[in-house]
Protein backbone atom coordinates (compact mmCIF):
# COMPACT_ATOMS: atom_id res chain seq x y z
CA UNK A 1 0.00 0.00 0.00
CA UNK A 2 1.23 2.95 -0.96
CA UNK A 3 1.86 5.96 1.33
CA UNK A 4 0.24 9.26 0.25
CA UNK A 5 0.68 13.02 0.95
CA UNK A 6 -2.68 12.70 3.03
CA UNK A 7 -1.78 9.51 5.20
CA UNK A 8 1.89 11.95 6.49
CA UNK A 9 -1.05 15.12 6.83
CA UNK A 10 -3.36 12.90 9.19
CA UNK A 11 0.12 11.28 10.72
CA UNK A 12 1.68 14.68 11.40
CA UNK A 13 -1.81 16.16 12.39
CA UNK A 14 -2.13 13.00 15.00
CA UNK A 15 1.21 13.67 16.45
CA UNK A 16 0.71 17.65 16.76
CA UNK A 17 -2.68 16.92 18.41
CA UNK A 18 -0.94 14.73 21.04
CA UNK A 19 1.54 16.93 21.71
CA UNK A 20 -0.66 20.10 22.25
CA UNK A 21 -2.73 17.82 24.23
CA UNK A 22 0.53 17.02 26.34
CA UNK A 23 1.65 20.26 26.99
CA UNK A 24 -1.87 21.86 27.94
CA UNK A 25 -2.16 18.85 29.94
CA UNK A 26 1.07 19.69 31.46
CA UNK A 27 0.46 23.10 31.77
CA UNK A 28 -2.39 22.46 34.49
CA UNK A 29 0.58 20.56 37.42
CA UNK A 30 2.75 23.56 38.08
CA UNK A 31 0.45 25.77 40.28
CA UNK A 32 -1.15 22.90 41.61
CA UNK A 33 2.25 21.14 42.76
CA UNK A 34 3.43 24.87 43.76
CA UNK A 35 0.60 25.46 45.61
CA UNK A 36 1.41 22.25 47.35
CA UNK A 37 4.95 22.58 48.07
CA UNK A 38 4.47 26.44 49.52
CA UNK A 39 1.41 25.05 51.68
CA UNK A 40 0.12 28.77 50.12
CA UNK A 41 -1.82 30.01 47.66
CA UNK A 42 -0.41 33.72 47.80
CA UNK A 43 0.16 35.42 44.82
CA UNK A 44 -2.36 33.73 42.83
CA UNK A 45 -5.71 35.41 41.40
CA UNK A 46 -8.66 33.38 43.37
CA UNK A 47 -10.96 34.23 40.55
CA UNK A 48 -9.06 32.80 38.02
CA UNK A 49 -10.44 29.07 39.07
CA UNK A 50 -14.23 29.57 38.66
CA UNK A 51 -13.89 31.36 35.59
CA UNK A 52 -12.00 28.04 34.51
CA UNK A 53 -13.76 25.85 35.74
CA UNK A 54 -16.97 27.18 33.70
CA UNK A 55 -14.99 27.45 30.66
CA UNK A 56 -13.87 24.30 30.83
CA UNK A 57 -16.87 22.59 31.77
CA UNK A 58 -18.52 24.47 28.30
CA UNK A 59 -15.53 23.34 26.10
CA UNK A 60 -16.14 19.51 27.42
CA UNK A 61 -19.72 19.48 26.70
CA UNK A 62 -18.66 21.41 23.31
CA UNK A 63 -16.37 18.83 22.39
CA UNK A 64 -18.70 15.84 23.36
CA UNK A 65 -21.84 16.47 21.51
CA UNK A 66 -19.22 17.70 17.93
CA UNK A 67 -18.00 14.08 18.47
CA UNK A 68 -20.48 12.13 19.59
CA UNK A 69 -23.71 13.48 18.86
CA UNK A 70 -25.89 12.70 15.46
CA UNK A 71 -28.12 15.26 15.31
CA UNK A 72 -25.67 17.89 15.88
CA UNK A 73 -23.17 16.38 13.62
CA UNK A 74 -25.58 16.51 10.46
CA UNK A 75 -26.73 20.06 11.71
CA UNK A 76 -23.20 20.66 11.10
CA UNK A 77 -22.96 19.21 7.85
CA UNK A 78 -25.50 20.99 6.49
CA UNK A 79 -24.35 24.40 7.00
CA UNK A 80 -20.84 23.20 6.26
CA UNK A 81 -21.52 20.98 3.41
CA UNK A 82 -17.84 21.66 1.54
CA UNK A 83 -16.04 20.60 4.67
CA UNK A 84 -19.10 18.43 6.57
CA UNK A 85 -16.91 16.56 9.40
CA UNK A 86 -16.14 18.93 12.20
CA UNK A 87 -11.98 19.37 13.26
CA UNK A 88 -12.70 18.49 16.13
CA UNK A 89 -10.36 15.46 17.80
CA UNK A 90 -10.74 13.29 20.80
CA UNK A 91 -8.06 14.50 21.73
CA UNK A 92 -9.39 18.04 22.40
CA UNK A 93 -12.23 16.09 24.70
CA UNK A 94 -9.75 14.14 26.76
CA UNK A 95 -7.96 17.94 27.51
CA UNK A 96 -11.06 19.34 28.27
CA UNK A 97 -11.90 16.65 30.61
CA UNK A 98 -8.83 16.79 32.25
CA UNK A 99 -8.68 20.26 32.53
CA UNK A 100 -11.59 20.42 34.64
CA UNK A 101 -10.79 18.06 37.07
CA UNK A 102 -7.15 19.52 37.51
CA UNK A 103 -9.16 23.39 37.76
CA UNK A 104 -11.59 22.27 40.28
CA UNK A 105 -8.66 20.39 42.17
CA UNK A 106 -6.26 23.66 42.02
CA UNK A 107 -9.17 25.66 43.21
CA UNK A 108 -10.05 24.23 46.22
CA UNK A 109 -6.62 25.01 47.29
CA UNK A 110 -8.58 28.07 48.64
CA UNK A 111 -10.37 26.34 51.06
CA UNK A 112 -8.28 26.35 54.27
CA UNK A 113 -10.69 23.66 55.77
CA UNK A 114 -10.10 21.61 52.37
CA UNK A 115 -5.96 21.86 52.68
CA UNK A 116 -5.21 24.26 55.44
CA UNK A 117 -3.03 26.42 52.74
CA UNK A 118 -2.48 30.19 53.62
CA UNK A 119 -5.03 31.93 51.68
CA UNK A 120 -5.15 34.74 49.32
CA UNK A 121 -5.43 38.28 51.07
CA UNK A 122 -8.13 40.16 50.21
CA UNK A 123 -7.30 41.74 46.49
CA UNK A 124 -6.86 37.99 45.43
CA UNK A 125 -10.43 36.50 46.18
CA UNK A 126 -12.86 36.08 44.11
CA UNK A 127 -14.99 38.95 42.97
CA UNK A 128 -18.40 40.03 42.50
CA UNK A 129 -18.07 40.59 39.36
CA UNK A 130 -17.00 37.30 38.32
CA UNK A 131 -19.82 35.63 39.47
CA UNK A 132 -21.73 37.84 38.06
CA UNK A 133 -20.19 36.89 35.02
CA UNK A 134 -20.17 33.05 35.46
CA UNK A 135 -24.32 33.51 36.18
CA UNK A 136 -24.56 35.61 33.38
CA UNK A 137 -23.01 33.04 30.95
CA UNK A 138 -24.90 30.32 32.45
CA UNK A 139 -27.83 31.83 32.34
CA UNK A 140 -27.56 32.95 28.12
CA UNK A 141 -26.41 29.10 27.55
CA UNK A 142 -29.81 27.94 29.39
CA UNK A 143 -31.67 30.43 27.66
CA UNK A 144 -30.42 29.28 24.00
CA UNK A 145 -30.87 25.83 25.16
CA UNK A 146 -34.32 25.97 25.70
CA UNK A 147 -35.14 27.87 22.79
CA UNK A 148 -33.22 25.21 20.37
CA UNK A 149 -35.28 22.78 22.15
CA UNK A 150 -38.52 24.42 21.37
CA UNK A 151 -38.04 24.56 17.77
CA UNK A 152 -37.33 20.88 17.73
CA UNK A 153 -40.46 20.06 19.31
CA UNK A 154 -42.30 22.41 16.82
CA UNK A 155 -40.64 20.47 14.53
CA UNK A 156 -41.73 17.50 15.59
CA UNK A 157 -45.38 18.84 15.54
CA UNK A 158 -45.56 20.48 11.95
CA UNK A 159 -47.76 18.33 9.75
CA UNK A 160 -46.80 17.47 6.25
CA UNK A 161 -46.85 19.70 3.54
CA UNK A 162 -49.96 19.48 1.29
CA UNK A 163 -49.42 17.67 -2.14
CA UNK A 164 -51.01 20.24 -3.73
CA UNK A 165 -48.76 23.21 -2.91
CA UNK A 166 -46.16 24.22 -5.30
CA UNK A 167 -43.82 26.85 -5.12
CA UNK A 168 -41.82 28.88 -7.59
CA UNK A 169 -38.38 30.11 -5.98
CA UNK A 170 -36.90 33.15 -7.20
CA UNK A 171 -33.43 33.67 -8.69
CA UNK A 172 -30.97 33.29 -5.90
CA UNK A 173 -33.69 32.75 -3.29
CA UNK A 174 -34.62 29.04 -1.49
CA UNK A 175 -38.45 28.78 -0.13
CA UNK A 176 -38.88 27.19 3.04
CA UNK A 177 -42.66 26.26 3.77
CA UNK A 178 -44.20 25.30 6.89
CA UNK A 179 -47.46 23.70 7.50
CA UNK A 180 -48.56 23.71 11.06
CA UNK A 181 -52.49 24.01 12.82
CA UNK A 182 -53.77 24.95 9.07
CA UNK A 183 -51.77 27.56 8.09
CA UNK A 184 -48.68 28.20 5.83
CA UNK A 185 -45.75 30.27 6.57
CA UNK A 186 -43.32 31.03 3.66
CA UNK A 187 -39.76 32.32 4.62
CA UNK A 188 -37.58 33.92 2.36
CA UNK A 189 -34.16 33.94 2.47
CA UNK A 190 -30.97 34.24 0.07
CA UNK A 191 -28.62 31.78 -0.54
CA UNK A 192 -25.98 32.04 1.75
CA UNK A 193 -28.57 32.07 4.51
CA UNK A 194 -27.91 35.85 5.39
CA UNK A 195 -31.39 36.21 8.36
CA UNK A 196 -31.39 35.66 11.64
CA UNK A 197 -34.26 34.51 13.65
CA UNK A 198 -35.21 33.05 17.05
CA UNK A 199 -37.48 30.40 15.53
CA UNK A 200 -34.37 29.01 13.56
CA UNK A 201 -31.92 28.31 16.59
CA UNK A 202 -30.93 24.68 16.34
CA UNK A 203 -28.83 22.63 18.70
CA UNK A 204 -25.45 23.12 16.73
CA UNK A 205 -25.86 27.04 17.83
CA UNK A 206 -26.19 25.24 21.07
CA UNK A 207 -22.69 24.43 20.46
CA UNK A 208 -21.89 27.46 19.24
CA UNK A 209 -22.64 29.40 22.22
CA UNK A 210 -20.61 26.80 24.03
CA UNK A 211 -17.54 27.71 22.10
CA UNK A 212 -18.31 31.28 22.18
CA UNK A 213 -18.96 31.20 26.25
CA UNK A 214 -15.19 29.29 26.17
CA UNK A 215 -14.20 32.26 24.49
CA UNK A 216 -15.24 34.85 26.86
CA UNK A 217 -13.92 32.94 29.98
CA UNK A 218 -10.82 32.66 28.69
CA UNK A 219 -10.47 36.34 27.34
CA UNK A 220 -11.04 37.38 30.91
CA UNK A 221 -10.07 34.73 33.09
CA UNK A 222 -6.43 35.68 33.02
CA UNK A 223 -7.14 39.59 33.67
CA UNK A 224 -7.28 39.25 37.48
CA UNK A 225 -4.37 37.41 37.52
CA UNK A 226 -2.34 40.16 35.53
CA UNK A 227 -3.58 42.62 38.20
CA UNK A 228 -2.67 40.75 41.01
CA UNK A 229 1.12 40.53 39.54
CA UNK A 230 0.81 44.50 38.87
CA UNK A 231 0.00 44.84 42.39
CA UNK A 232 1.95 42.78 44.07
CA UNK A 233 4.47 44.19 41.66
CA UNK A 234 5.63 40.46 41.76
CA UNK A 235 4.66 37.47 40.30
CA UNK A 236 5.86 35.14 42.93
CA UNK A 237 3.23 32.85 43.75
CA UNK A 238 2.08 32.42 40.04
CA UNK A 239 4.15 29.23 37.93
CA UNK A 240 5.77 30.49 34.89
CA UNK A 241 6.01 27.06 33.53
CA UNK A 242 2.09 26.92 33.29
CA UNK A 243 2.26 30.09 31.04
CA UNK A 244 5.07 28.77 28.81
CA UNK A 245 3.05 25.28 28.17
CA UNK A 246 0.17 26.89 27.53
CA UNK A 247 2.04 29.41 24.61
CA UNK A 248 3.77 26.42 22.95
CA UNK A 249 0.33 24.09 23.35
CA UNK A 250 -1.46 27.14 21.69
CA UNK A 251 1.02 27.27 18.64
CA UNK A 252 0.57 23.51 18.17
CA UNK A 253 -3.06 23.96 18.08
CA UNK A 254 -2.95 26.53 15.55
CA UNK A 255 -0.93 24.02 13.36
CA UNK A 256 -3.04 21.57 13.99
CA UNK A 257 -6.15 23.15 12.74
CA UNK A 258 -4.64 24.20 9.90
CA UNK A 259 -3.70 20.71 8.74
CA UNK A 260 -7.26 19.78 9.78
CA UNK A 261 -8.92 22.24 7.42
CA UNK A 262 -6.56 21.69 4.43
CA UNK A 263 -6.93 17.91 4.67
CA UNK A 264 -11.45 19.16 4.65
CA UNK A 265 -10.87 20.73 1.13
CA UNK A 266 -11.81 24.50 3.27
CA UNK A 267 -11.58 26.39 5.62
CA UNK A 268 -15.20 26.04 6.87
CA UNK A 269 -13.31 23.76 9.49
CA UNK A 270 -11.66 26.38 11.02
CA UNK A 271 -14.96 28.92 11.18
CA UNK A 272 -17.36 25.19 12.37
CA UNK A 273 -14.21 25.23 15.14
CA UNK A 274 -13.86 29.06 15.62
CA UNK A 275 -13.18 28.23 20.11
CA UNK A 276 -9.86 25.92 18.44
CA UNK A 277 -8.78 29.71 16.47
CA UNK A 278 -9.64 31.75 19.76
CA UNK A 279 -8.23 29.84 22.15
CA UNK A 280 -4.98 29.33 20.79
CA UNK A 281 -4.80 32.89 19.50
CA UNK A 282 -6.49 34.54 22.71
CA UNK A 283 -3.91 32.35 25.04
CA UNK A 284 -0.65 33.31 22.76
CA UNK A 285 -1.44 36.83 23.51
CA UNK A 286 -2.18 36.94 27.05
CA UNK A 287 0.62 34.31 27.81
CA UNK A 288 2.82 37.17 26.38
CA UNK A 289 1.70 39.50 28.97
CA UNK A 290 2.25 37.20 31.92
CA UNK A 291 5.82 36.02 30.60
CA UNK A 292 6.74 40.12 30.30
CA UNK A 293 5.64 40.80 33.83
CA UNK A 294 7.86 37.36 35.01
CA UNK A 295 11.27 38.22 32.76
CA UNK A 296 11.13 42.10 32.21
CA UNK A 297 9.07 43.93 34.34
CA UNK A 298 9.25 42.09 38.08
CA UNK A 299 11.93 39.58 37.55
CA UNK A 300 12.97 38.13 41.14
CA UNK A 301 10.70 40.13 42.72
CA UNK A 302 9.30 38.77 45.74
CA UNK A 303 5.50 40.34 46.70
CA UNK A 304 5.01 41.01 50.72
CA UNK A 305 3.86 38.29 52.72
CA UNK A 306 0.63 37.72 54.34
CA UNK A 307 1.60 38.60 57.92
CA UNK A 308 3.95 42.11 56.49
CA UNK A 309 1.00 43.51 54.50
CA UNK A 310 -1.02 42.86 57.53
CA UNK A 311 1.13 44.65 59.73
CA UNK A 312 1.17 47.46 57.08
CA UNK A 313 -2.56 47.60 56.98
CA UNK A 314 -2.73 47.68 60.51
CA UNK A 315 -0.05 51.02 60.39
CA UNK A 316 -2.02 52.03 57.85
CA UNK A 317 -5.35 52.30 59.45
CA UNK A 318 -3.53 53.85 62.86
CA UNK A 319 -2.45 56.68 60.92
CA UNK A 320 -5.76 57.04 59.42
CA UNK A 321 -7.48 57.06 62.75
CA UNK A 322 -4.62 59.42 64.40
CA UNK A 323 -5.37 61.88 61.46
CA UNK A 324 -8.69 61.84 61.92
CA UNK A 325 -8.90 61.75 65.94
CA UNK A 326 -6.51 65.08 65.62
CA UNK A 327 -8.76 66.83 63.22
CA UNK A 328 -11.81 65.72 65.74
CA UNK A 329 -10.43 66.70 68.97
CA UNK A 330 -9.04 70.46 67.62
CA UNK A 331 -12.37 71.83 68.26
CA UNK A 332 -12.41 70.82 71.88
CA UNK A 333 -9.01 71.49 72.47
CA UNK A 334 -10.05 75.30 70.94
CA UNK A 335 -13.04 75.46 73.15
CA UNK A 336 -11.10 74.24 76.56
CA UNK A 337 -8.47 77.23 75.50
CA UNK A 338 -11.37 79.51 75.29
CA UNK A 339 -13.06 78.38 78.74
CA UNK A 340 -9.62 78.76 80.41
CA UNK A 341 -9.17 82.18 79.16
CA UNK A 342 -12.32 83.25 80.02
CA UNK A 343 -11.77 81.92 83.49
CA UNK A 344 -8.51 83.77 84.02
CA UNK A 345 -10.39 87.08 82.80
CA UNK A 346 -13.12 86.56 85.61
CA UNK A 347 -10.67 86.17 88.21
C-alpha cells in the first residue's frame, strides 16, 4: 500500500494533536504542585479558578456532543456541506476533561478547611463581578438551550406539507414552507442564509454558544491574575512554567487546525471550530503579557507576605485614625483654651 501526501497530513496532524494535548495537559501541574509545596496560595488570582472551571466545563460538553452526537453532527454538515466533518479530535475532549478536574482540584486550594493552605489576602479573592459573570453566561447558555429545544419540538409537531402546494423560488432565493395548525408560513431567504431569527436556533448554535462562552472565559479569566502581579508588583506565587506550556500548546493547536482544514478541502473547518482559532490565539497573547511581567518587568521580585501587608494595613489604618482623631479633637481642644481664658479674665 502505498503511502500518500494525506496519510503523512493525518500522521503529522495525529502527532501535533498529542503533543498540544501534552503540553496543555502539562500546563495544568505547576500551580497545583506549587501550591502544594508552599502550603500557600499567595500570589495567585482566586478568581481565576471559577472562571476556569466554567470554561472548561462548556468546552467539554462542546467537544462531546461535535464528536459524539448525530443530530448535531448533520446540523453541522449541512451548513458546512464543503467541509461536513467537524476538526474536532478526541483529543481536544480528553484535555477538556482533564482540565476540569485539575481546575476544580487547584481551586479548592482556597479552602483552608479543604488543605489548610495560607489563603489569598483580600485583592486575590474572588470577585463580585466574576460571578456575576459566570451567572450571566450560564444563564444565556440555558436560555439558548431551551429555545433550540422548542423549535425541535415544533418540529416535531408540523404536519406534512400538502401535495397540492407548489412553489416557484426566485433567482438566488430558497423557499422554506411550513405547515402547522392549518396555516402556511413562507420564509424567504438568500442563498448564503444571510437572516437571523429566534425560531431558527438549532442545537449546533447550542454548540456554538458553548464555544463562544469558552471564548469569553478565557479572554477574561487571566485579567485578574495580571492585576494581582501588577500589584503585588511580583509574580511570585504564580508558575511560569504553566504560562510557557500553555504558549507552545497554543502554537501547536494553531498548526493543527490548519492541517485539519486543508486535509477538509476548506476552511469552513476552522470557522465550524472558531473556540480551536480563539483559544490558541487569545492564550498566545495573554501568555505574552504574563511572561513580560515574570522576565522584564518584576523579575525576582518577591511580593510582601501575608503577615507584612497585615502589619502594614494595621499602620495604615492607625495613621488614618490618628489623622482623623486630631482633626476631631481640635475643636475641643479650641473650646477648653477659650473656657480657660475666660476663666482667668473673671478672676
Amino acid at each position: 500500500m502505498a503511502i500518500t501526501g494525506r496519510n503523512v497530513a493525518e500522521a503529522v496532524s495525529w502527532l501535533v494533536g498529542w503533543t498540544y494535548f501534552a503540553l496543555w495537559t502539562f500546563s495544568f501541574y505547576p500551580q497545583f504542585l506549587q501550591n502544594r509545596a508552599r502550603r500557600s496560595t499567595l500570589g495567585v488570582a482566586t478568581s481565576y479558578f471559577p472562571l476556569n472551571i466554567l470554561g472548561f466545563l462548556c468546552y467539554s460538553l462542546y467537544t462531546s456532543l461535535l464528536l459524539y452526537s448525530s443530530t448535531i453532527r448533520a446540523e453541522y454538515a449541512e451548513r458546512y456541506p464543503s467541509a461536513p466533518n467537524p476538526t474536532v479530535r478526541f483529543n481536544d475532549l480528553a484535555f477538556a476533561v482533564h482540565a476540569l478536574v485539575l481546575a476544580t482540584l487547584t481551586y479548592s486550594q482556597f479552602f483552608p478547611s479543604i488543605w489548610g493552605y495560607e489563603t489569598g489576602r483580600k485583592r486575590e479573592r474572588t470577585r463580585p463581578i466574576i460571578w456575576g459573570v459566570i451567572i450571566g453566561i450560564i444563564s444565556t447558555l440555558l436560555l439558548i438551550t431551551s429555545i433550540a429545544a422548542g423549535n425541535e419540538f415544533e418540529k416535531e409537531l408540523d404536519s406534512p406539507i400538502p401535495k397540492n402546494v407548489t412553489t416557484t423560488p426566485l433567482p438566488n432565493q430558497r423557499i422554506t414552507i411550513s405547515a402547522a395548525s392549518g396555516s402556511l408560513t413562507v420564509i424567504e431567504q438568500d442563498e448564503n442564509n444571510n437572516f437571523f431569527s429566534f425560531d431558527k436556533i438549532n442545537y449546533l448554535d447550542v454548540t456554538t454558544a458553548l464555544s463562544l462562552s469558552k471564548l469569553i472565559v478565557t479572554l477574561i479569566k487571566y485579567l485578574p491574575q495580571i492585576y494581582t502581579n501588577y500589584i503585588n508588583k511580583s509574580t511570585e506565587g504564580f508558575s511560569i512554567w504553566q504560562i510557557q506550556a500553555d504558549f507552545w500548546g497554543g502554537v501547536l493547536s494553531l498548526v493543527q487546525l490548519g492541517i485539519d482544514a486543508a486535509l477538509e478541502g476548506g476552511w469552513d473547518g476552522v470557522k465550524g471550530n472558531i473556540v480551536k482559532t480563539g483559544l490558541g490565539v487569545i492564550s498566545m497573547a495573554l501568555n505574552v503579557v504574563f511572561i513580560i511581567q515574570h522576565y522584564l518587568i518584576y523579575p525576582g521580585k518577591e511580593q510582601v507576605r501575608g503577615e507584612e501587608e497585615d502589619k502594614e494595613g494595621e499602620e495604615e489604618e492607625e495613621e488614618d485614625e490618628e489623622r482623623r482623631g486630631s482633626t476631631e479633637r481640635t475643636p475641643l481642644v479650641r473650646e477648653r483654651r477659650y473656657v480657660d481664658e475666660r476663666d482667668e479674665v473673671s478672676e
